[in-house]
Each structure stands twice: as C-alpha cells, then as structure tokens.
Protein backbone atom coordinates (compact mmCIF):
# COMPACT_ATOMS: atom_id res chain seq x y z
CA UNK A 1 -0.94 -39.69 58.94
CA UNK A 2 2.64 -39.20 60.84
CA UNK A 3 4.13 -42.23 63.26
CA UNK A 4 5.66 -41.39 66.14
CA UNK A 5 8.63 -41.98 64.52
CA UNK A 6 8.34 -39.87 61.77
CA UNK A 7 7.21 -36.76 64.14
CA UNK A 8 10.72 -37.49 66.47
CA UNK A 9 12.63 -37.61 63.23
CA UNK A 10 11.62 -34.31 61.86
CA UNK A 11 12.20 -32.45 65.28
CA UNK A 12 15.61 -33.92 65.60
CA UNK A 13 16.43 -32.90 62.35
CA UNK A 14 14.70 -29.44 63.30
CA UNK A 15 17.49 -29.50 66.38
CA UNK A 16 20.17 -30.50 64.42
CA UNK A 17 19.83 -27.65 61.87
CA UNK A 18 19.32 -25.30 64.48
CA UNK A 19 22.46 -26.84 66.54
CA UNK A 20 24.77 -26.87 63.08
CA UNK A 21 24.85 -22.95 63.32
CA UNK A 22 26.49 -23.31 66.96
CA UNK A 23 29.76 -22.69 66.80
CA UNK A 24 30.29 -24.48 70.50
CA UNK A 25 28.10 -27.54 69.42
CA UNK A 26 30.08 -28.02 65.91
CA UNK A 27 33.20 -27.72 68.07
CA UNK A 28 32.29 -30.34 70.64
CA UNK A 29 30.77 -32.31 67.85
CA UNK A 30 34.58 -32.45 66.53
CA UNK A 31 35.74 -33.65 69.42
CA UNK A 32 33.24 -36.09 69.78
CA UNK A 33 34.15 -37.72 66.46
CA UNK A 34 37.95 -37.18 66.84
CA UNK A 35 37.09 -39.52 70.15
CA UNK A 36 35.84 -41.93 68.48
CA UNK A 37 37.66 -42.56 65.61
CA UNK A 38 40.65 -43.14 68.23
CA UNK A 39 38.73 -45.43 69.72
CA UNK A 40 38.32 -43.32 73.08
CA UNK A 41 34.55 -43.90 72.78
CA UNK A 42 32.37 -47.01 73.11
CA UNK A 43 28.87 -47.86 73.89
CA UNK A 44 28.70 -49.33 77.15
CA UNK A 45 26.78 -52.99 77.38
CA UNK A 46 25.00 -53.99 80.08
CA UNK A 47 24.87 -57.87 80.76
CA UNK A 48 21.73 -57.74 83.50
CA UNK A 49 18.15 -56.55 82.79
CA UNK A 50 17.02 -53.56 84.32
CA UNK A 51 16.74 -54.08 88.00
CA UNK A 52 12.50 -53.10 88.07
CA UNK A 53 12.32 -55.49 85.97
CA UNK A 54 13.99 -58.18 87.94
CA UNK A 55 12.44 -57.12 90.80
CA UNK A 56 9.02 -57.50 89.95
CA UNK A 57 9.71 -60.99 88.38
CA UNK A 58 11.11 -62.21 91.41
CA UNK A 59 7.79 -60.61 93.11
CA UNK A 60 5.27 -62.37 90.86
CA UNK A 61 7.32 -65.34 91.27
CA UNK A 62 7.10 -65.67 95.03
CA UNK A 63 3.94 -63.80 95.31
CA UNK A 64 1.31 -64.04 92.95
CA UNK A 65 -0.78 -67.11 91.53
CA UNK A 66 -2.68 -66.70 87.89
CA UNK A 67 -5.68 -65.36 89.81
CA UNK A 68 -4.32 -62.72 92.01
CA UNK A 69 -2.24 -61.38 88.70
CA UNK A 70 -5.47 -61.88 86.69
CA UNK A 71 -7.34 -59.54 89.59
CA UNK A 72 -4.46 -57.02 89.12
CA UNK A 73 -4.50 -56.91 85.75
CA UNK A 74 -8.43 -56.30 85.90
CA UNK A 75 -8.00 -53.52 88.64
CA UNK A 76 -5.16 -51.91 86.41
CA UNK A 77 -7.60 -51.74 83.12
CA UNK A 78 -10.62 -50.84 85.02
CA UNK A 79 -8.36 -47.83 86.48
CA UNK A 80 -7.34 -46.57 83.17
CA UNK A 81 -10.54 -47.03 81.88
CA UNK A 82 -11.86 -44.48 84.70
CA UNK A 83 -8.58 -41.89 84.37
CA UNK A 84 -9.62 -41.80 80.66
CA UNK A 85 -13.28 -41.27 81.18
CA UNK A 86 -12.35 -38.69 83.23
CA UNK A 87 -10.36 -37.01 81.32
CA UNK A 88 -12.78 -37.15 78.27
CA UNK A 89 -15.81 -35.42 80.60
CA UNK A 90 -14.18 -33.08 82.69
C-alpha cells in the first residue's frame, strides 16, 4: 500500500515531466537557478509561530479550565463521529 507521501511524490514527478517539455517553464526554471546561485534568492524565516496558533493559546490560557477544554474536546469528537456516520449512510 502507497503513503501519502509516496502518492504526492509520483504526481510531482508526473508534473515535472510534463513541465520539462515547456519551453517557458525550463526558461524561468533558468532563471530561477541563475538567482540563486548569485545569491538573489533565500528562504525567508519566520521567528513567531503562526498567529492562530498564538491566538488560541492565549484563549485557552485566559479562558478555559481542564474541564471546559475536556467538554470541547468531547463535543469536537462526538461531532466528527456524527459528520462521518453521515457520510457513511447517506
């Protein structure tokens, strides 16, 4: 049996083989690495966590005990357990 990793592999590499025969992608593709062998290019870094998830750390912190998160987390699984059920019968 495939991953998910192996499935997003082989379509990617599907892509690129289709992409190679481009002439506009190969071109830009060019330029791309021309860019970063100058040292044009650089992968940006990002020194704070995503802001959802700051915000809802800062929300559980002021607002919720153990037992209202622990009701939460209940009404969260008992929802997916009725979307899939759902989606099963109907």
């Amino acid at each position: 049996m495939k991953t998910i990793v192996d499935i997003v592999n082989q379509v990617s590499e599907n892509q690129i083989d289709k992409f190679s025969k481009d002439k506009k992608y190969n071109e830009l593709r060019e330029y791309y690495i021309e860019m970063k062998s100058k040292g044009l290019i650089s992968q940006k870094t990002y020194t704070i966590p995503p802001l959802d998830t700051v915000g809802k750390r800062l929300y559980h912190s002021k607002y919720c005990d153990e037992e209202s998160h622990d009701f939460l987390l209940l009404r969260k699984t008992l929802l997916l357990i009725y979307l899939i059920i759902r989606i099963i019968f109907y």
